[in-house]
Each structure stands twice: as structure tokens, then as C-alpha cells.
Protein backbone atom coordinates (compact mmCIF):
# COMPACT_ATOMS: atom_id res chain seq x y z
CA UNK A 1 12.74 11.75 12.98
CA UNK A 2 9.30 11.86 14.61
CA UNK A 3 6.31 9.64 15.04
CA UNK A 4 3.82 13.30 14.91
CA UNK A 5 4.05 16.92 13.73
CA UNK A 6 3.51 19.41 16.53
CA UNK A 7 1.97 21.58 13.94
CA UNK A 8 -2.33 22.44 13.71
CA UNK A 9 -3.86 19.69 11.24
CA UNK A 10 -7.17 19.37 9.21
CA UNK A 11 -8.96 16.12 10.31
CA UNK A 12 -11.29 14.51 8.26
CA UNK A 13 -13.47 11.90 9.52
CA UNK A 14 -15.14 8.64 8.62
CA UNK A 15 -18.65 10.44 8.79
CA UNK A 16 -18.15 11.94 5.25
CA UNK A 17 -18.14 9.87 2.19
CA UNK A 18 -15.98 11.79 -0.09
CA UNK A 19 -16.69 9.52 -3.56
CA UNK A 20 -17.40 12.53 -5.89
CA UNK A 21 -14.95 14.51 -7.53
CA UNK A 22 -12.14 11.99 -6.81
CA UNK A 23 -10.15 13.05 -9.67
CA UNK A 24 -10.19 16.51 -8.60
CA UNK A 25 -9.45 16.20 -4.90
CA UNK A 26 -6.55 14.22 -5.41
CA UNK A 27 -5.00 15.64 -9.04
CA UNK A 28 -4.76 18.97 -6.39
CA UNK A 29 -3.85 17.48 -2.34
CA UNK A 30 -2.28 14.21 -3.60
CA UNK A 31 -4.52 11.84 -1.36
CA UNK A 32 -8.44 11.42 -1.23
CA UNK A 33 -10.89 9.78 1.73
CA UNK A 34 -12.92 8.98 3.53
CA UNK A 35 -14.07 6.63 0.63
CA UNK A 36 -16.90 4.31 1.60
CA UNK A 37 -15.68 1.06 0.27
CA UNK A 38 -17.13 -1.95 1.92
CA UNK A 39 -20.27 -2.28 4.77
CA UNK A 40 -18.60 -2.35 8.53
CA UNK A 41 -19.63 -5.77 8.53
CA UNK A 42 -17.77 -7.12 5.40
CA UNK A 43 -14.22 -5.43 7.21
CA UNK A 44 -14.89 -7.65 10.32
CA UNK A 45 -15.17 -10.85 8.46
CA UNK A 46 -12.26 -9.54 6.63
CA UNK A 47 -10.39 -9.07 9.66
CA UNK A 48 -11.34 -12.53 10.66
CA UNK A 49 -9.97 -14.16 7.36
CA UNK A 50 -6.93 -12.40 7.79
CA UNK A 51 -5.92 -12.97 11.31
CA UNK A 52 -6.64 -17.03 11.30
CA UNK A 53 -4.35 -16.88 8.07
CA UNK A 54 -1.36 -14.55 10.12
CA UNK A 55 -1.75 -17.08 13.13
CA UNK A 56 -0.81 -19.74 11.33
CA UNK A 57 3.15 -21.12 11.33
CA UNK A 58 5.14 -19.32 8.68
CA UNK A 59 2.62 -16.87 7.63
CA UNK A 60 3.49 -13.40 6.20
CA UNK A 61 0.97 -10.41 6.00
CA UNK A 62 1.59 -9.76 2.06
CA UNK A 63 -0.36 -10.23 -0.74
CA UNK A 64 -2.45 -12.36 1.02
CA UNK A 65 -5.37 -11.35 -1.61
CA UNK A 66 -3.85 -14.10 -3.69
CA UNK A 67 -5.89 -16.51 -1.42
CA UNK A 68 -8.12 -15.21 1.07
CA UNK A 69 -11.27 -14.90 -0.82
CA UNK A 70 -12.53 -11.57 0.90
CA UNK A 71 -9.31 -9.83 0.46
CA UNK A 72 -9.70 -10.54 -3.13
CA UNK A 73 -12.98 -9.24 -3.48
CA UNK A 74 -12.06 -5.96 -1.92
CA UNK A 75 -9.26 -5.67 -4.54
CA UNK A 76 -11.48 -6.16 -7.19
CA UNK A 77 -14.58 -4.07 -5.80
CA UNK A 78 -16.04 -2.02 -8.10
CA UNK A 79 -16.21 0.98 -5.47
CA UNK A 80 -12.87 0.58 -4.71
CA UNK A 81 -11.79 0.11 -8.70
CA UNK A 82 -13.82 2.91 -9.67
CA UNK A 83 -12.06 5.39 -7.12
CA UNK A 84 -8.75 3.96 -8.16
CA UNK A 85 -9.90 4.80 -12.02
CA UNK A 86 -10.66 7.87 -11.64
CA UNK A 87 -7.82 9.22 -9.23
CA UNK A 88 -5.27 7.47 -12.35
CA UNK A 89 -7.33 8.44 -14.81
CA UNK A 90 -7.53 5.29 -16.67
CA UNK A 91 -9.30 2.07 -16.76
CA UNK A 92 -6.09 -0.13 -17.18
CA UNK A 93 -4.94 -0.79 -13.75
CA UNK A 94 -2.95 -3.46 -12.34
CA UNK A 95 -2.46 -4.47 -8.33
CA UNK A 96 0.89 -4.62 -7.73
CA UNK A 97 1.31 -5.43 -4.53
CA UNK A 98 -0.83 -5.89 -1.28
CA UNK A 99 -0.12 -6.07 3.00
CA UNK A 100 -1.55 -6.42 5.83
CA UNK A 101 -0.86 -3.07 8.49
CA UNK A 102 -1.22 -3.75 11.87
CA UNK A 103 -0.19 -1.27 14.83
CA UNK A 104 -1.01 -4.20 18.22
CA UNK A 105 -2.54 -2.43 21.23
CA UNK A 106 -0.62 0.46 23.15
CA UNK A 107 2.73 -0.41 21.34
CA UNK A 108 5.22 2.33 19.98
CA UNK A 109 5.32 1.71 16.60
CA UNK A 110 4.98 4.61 13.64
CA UNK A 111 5.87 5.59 10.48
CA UNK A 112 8.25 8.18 10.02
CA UNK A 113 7.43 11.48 7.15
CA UNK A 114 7.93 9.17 3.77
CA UNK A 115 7.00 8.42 0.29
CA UNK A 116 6.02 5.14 -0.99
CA UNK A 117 7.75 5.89 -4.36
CA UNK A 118 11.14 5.98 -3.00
CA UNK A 119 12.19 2.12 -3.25
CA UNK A 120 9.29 0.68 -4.89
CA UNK A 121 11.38 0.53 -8.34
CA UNK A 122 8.29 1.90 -10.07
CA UNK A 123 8.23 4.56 -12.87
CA UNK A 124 6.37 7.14 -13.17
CA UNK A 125 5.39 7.26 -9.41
CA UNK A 126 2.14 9.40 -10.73
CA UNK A 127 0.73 6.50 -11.87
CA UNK A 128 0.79 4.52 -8.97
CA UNK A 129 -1.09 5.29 -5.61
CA UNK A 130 -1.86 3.60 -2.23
CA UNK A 131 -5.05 2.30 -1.35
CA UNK A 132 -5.80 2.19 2.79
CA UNK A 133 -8.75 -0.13 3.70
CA UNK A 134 -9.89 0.42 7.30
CA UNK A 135 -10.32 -3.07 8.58
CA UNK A 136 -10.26 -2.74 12.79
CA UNK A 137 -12.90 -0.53 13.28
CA UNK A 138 -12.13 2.59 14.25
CA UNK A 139 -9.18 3.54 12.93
CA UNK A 140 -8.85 6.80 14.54
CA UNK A 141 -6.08 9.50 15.82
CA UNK A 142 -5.67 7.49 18.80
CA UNK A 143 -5.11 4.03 16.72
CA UNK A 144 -2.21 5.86 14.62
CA UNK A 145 -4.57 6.94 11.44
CA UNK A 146 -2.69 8.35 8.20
CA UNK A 147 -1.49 12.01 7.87
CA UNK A 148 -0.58 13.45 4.39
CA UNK A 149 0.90 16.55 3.42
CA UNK A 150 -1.63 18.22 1.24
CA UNK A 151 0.19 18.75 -2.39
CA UNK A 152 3.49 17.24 -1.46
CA UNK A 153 2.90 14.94 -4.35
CA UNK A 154 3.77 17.62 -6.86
CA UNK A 155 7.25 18.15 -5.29
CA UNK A 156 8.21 15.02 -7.06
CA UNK A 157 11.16 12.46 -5.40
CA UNK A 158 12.89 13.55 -1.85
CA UNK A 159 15.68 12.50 -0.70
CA UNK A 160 15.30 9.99 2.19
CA UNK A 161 17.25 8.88 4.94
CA UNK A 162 17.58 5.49 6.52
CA UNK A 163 18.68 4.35 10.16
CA UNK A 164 20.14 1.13 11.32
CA UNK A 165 17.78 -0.57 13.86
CA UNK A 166 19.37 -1.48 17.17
CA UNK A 167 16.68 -3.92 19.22
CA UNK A 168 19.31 -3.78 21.97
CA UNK A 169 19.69 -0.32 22.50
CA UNK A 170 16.84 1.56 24.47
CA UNK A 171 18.28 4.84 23.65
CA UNK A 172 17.54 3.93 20.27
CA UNK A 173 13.83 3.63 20.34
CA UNK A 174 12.82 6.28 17.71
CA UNK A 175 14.98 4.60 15.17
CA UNK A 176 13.73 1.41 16.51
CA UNK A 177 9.79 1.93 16.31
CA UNK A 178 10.09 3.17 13.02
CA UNK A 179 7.87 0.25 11.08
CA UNK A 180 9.35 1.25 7.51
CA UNK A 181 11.04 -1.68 6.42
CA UNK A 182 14.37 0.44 5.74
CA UNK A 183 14.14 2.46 8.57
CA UNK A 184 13.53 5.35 5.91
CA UNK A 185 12.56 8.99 6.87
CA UNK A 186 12.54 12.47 5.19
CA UNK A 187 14.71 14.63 7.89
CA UNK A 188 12.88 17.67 9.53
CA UNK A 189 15.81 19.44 7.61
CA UNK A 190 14.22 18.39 4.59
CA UNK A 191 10.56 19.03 5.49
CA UNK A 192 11.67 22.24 5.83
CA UNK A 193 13.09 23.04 2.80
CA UNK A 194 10.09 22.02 0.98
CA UNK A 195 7.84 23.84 3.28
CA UNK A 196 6.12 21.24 4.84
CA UNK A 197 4.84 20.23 8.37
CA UNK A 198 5.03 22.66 11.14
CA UNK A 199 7.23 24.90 8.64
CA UNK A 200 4.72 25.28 6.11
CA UNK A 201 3.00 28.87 5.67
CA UNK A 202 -0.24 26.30 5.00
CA UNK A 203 -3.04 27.40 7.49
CA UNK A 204 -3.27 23.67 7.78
CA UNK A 205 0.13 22.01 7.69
CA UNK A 206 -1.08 18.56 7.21
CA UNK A 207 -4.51 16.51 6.80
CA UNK A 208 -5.70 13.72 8.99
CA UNK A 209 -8.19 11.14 7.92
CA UNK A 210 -9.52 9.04 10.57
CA UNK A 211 -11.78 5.88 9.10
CA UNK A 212 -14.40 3.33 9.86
CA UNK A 213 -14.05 -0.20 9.35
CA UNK A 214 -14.76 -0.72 5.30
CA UNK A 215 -13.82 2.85 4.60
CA UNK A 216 -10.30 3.44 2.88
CA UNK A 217 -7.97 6.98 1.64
CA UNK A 218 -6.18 6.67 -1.80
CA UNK A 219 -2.89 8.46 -1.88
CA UNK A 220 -0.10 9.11 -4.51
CA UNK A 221 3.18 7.24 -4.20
CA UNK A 222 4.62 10.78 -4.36
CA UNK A 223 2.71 11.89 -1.42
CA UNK A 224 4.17 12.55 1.99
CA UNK A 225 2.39 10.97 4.89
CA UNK A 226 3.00 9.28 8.37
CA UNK A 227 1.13 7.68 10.82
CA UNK A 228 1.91 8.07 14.77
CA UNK A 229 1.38 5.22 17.53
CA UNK A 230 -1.58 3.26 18.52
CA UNK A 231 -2.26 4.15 21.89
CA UNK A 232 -5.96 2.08 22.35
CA UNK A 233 -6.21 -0.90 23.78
CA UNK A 234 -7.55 -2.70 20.51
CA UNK A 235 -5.29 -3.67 17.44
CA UNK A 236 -5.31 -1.19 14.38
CA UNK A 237 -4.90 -3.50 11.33
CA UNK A 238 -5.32 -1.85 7.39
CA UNK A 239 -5.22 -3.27 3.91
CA UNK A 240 -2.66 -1.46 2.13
CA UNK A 241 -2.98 -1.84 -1.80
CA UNK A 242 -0.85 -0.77 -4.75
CA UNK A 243 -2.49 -0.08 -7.85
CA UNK A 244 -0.65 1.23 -10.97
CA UNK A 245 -1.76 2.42 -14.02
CA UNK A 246 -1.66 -0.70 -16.92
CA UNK A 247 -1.35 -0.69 -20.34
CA UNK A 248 2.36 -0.92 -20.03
CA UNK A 249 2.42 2.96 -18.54
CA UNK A 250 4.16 1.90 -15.29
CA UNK A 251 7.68 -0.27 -15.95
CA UNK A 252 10.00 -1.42 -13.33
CA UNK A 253 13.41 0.51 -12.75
CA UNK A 254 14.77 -2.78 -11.15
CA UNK A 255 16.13 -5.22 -12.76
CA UNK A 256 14.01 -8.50 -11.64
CA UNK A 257 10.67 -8.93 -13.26
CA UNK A 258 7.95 -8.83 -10.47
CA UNK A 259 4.16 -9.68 -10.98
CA UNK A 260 1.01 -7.68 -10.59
CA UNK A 261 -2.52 -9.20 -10.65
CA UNK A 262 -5.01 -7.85 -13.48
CA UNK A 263 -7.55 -6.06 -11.64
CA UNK A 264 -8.99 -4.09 -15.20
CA UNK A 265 -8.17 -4.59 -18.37
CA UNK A 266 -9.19 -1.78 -20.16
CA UNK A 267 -8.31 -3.29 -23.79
CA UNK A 268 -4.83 -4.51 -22.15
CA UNK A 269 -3.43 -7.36 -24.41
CA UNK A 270 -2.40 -10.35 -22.74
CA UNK A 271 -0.18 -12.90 -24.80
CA UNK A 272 -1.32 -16.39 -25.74
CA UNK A 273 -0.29 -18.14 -22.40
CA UNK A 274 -2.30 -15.30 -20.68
CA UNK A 275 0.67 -15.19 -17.95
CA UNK A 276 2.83 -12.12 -19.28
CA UNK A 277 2.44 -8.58 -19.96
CA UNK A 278 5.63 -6.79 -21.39
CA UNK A 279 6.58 -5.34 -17.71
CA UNK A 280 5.39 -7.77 -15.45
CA UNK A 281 4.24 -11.59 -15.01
CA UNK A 282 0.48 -12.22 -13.94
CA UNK A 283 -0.63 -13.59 -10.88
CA UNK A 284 -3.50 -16.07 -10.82
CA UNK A 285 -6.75 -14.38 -9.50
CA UNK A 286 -9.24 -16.68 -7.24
CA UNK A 287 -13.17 -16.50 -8.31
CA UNK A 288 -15.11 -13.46 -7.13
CA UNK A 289 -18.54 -14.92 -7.56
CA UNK A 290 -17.86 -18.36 -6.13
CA UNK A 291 -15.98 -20.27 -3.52
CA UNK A 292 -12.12 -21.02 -4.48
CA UNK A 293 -11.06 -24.56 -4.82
CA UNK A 294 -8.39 -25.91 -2.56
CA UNK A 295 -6.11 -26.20 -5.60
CA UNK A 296 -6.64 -22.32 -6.35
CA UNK A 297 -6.02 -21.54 -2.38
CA UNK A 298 -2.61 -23.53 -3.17
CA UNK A 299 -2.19 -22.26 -6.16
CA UNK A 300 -2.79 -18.23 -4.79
CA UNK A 301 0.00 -19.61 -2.11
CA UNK A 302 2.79 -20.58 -4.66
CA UNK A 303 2.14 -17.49 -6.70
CA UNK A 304 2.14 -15.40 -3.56
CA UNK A 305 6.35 -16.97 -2.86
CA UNK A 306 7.63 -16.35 -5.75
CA UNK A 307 5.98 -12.89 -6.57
CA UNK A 308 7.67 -11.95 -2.95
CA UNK A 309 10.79 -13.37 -3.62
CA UNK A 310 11.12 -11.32 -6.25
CA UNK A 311 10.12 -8.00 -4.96
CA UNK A 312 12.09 -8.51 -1.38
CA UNK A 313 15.08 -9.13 -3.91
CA UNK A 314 14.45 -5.73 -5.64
CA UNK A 315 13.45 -4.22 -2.72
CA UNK A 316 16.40 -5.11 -0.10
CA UNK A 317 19.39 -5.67 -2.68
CA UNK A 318 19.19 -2.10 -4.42
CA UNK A 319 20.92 -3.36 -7.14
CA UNK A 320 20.81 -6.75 -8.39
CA UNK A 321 23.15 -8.73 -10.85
CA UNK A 322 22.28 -9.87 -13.82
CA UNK A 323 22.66 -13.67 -12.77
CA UNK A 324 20.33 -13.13 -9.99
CA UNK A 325 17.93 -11.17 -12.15
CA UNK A 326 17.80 -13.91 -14.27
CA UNK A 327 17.32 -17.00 -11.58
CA UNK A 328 14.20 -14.88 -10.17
CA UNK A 329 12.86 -14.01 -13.46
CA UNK A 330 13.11 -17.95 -14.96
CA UNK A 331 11.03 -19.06 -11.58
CA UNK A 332 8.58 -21.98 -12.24
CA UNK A 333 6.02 -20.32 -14.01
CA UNK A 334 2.06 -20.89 -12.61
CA UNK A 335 -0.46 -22.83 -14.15
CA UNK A 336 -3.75 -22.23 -13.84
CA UNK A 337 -7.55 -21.71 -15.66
CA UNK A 338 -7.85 -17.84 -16.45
């Protein structure tokens, strides 16, 4: 397991605005950016929003777009939707889950070679990709920016590993500075036999996109990418998003129902109580063109619980019984003005 790949890379860097041909670029690498999303300024203020909300007692860094108003307007900004669109090829799309990345200043933590399909309980990971928004400004080599694996999305599903985290043992450390919740990794062994990294015949083994606050990558949940260490003396902090394809395209392969928030319709039908689509529950969305409420800020919070409750239960259990399935699924349901 390893935080870099010793191997030549292609950089790309926050100068370029790569919006056209979206559909294109990543159909044939698997990943797509620099995308201009938001101004410089708008990822500060961002950034501000978001680390008053982590300082606070009990706070979490997911799907905190539920009720921090400028997190919710990047979800649902039309540069941002548009890109997402066109790399799924649809105008149904659904956000199913959010977090907050942050690598703090000169620490050792990276993410090991991985997919995000592997225990997201999503199907078909092709319709479902990453968004990375840039919010710490830059986010560089040196910070610990993104690598992908150009085309390693069209190898479908590998096999992953996981390691048991020791905080006590020091001879542990690159088990223990692996920030994937699981401590999941695709071996070198494996890398290998899919031809990837510094055993690829590629004249570029692997792409590197280094950002600008407000600028983001998309990437498949099939792709292969990593991220090394932040070695600055400022905090790198991202908005990771997960968009899926709606229109019931995407279903769950675990058994409790989660909940996505309805970015784009697209002709999608909700039923009558406008909570439920056939795969998932909806979350309450705050107001884009005006300030929330205090009751919708509370209201974003409750919805924010139990949507995590549920996917931490898929996530960590593997497989869940039907009685617990059922407990999470019958949670108090939200109320609230569409």
C-alpha cells in the first residue's frame, strides 16, 4: 500500500478550464477537470460556512449541504449540474451523498489506490461519479491533489483489500494514515495485473489534477484514484459529492433504504407525499434564492441523522438483517414545504 506512485504522471492544472467536451473526456479516461465551478471568492466563504459548522460540539463533515446554505447552492449550481449531466448523460440526477475532505497542515494522511464503487451499495457504478470541489485554495501536488488512472473505469469492479488500523503501533503508520474509512486499498499485486501505475505500458501512468479554490474534477465511481499527503503548512479541505443518475437507473444493493436529495428532475415522478422515489427517500432541500429559516436549518439537521444512520449502517455492517433493515427504513419520516 502506498500514499504515491513512483511512476512519470500527466499533471493538469487549475489554469485550464476543461468545460467542453465533458462527455467525451470522461466516457474515454474515466475522470474530467479542471472544471471552473464557482468564483475563488464564493469557495472561501464556503470554507468559512463549513469550518464554524465542524467547530462546533458534535459536528460531522457529511452532508452538511442539507443546511449550510452555500454548500447547497454549489450542489445545485447549474455549472456544476450541467457537467454532472453531461458526463451521465442524463438530466435525472440525484445527490446521494456529500463530505467534507480535509488533509490539516503537514500531517500524513492519504488515500490509498481505490474505487469509490466498492462499498457504496450502488448499482450500476457507471451511473454514479464523484464530484471534487476545491475549497482551500490551492489545492495542489504539495496539498495531496487527486490522481486517477486514465481508463481504469472500464476495467469494471477490483478486488480490494482492507487493513486493521492500529493507533498504537508506530510501525503501523501506512495502514494507519490511510483516511479510507475501511482501511481499503487495491494491492500493487493487483495494479499490476490490470496494468496500471508504474506497471502500465501508458506513456503516462496516471493523471494529476491540481485545482483552484471553486474549481472541481468529476470522476467515475469505477475509476481508480489516490491522493498522497499534504505537506504545506495550510489545511487542504474539498467538497466531495455523489451524484447518480435518477429516474430509478441507480438502485441500492443493500438492504436499508437510504435518501438522496433531488438535484434535477428530468420528468422524475415523485409520489403524492413528494418524500419517496421507488429506490430512495428524499431529503428536504433549503431555498437557493433566499435565506433558510431556522426551522429549515433544523429541519436540514434531522434529515442529515437519519439519512447517515442509514448509510453508516449499510456501509459498516456489510450485511444487514432484515429487522434492522426495517427499524432504519420506518425512521420518522420529515416534514416539510417542497
Amino acid at each position: 500500500m502506498s500514499s504515491s506512485d513512483p511512476s512519470s504522471a500527466a499533471v493538469k492544472t487549475g489554469d485550464k478550464n476543461h468545460i467542453n467536451n465533458i462527455n467525451k473526456e470522461f466516457e474515454r479516461d474515466g475522470y474530467v477537470g479542471p472544471l471552473d465551478v464557482i468564483s475563488s471568492s464564493e469557495a472561501k466563504f464556503a470554507l468559512e460556512e463549513v469550518m464554524a459548522e465542524l467547530a462546533e460540539p458534535n459536528s460531522n463533515r457529511f452532508k452538511l449541504h442539507l443546511f449550510i446554505p452555500s454548500l447547497a447552492k454549489i450542489a445545485h449550481h447549474p455549472k456544476l449540474i450541467d457537467a454532472v449531466s453531461q458526463a451521465l448523460q442524463t438530466d435525472k440526477i440525484l445527490l446521494w451523498s456529500s463530505d467534507i475532505n480535509i488533509k490539516p497542515p503537514h500531517s500524513k494522511g492519504y488515500f490509498a489506490p481505490h474505487q469509490d464503487s466498492t462499498y457504496a451499495g450502488l448499482t450500476p457504478p457507471s451511473k454514479c461519479l464523484t464530484a471534487w470541489v476545491a475549497l482551500s485554495d490551492p489545492v495542489g501536488m504539495e496539498e495531496g491533489c487527486l490522481s486517477f488512472y486514465p481508463k481504469s473505469h472500464k476495467l469494471g469492479q477490483l478486488p480490494h483489500e482492507t487493513a486493521i488500523k492500529d493507533e498504537n503501533n508506530d510501525s503501523n503508520d501506512d495502514i494507519n494514515n490511510n483516511m479510507l474509512s475501511l482501511g481499503q486499498y487495491i494491492s500493487s499485486d493487483c495494479l499490476k495485473e490490470n496494468n496500471l501505475g508504474a506497471h502500465s505500458s501508458q506513456q503516462s501512468q496516471h493523471c494529476t489534477i491540481q485545482l483552484r479554490g471553486g474549481q472541481a474534477t468529476l470522476h467515475s465511481f469505477y475509476s481508480v484514484h489516490y491522493s498522497g499527503p499534504n505537506k504545506t503548512n495550510h489545511p487542504r479541505i474539498g467538497f466531495a459529492l455523489r451524484y447518480i443518475s435518477g429516474g430509478d437507473i441507480v438502485r441500492q444493493s443493500k438492504p436499508i433504504k437510504e435518501m438522496v436529495t433531488l438535484i434535477s428532475d428530468g420528468g422524475i415522478v415523485k409520489n403524492s407525499d413528494h418524500l419517496t422515489l421507488e429506490n430512495f427517500d428524499l431529503e428536504p432541500k433549503l431555498p437557493l434564492l433566499r435565506h433558510p429559516t431556522k426551522e429549515e436549518i433544523q429541519i436540514g439537521y434531522k434529515a442529515r441523522d437519519i439519512a447517515m444512520k442509514r448509510e453508516e449502517a449499510n456501509y459498516f455492517s456489510g450485511i444487514a438483517t432484515e429487522s434492522s433493515a426495517a427499524e432504519n427504513n420506518n425512521e420518522n419520516k420529515i416534514s416539510y414545504d417542497s
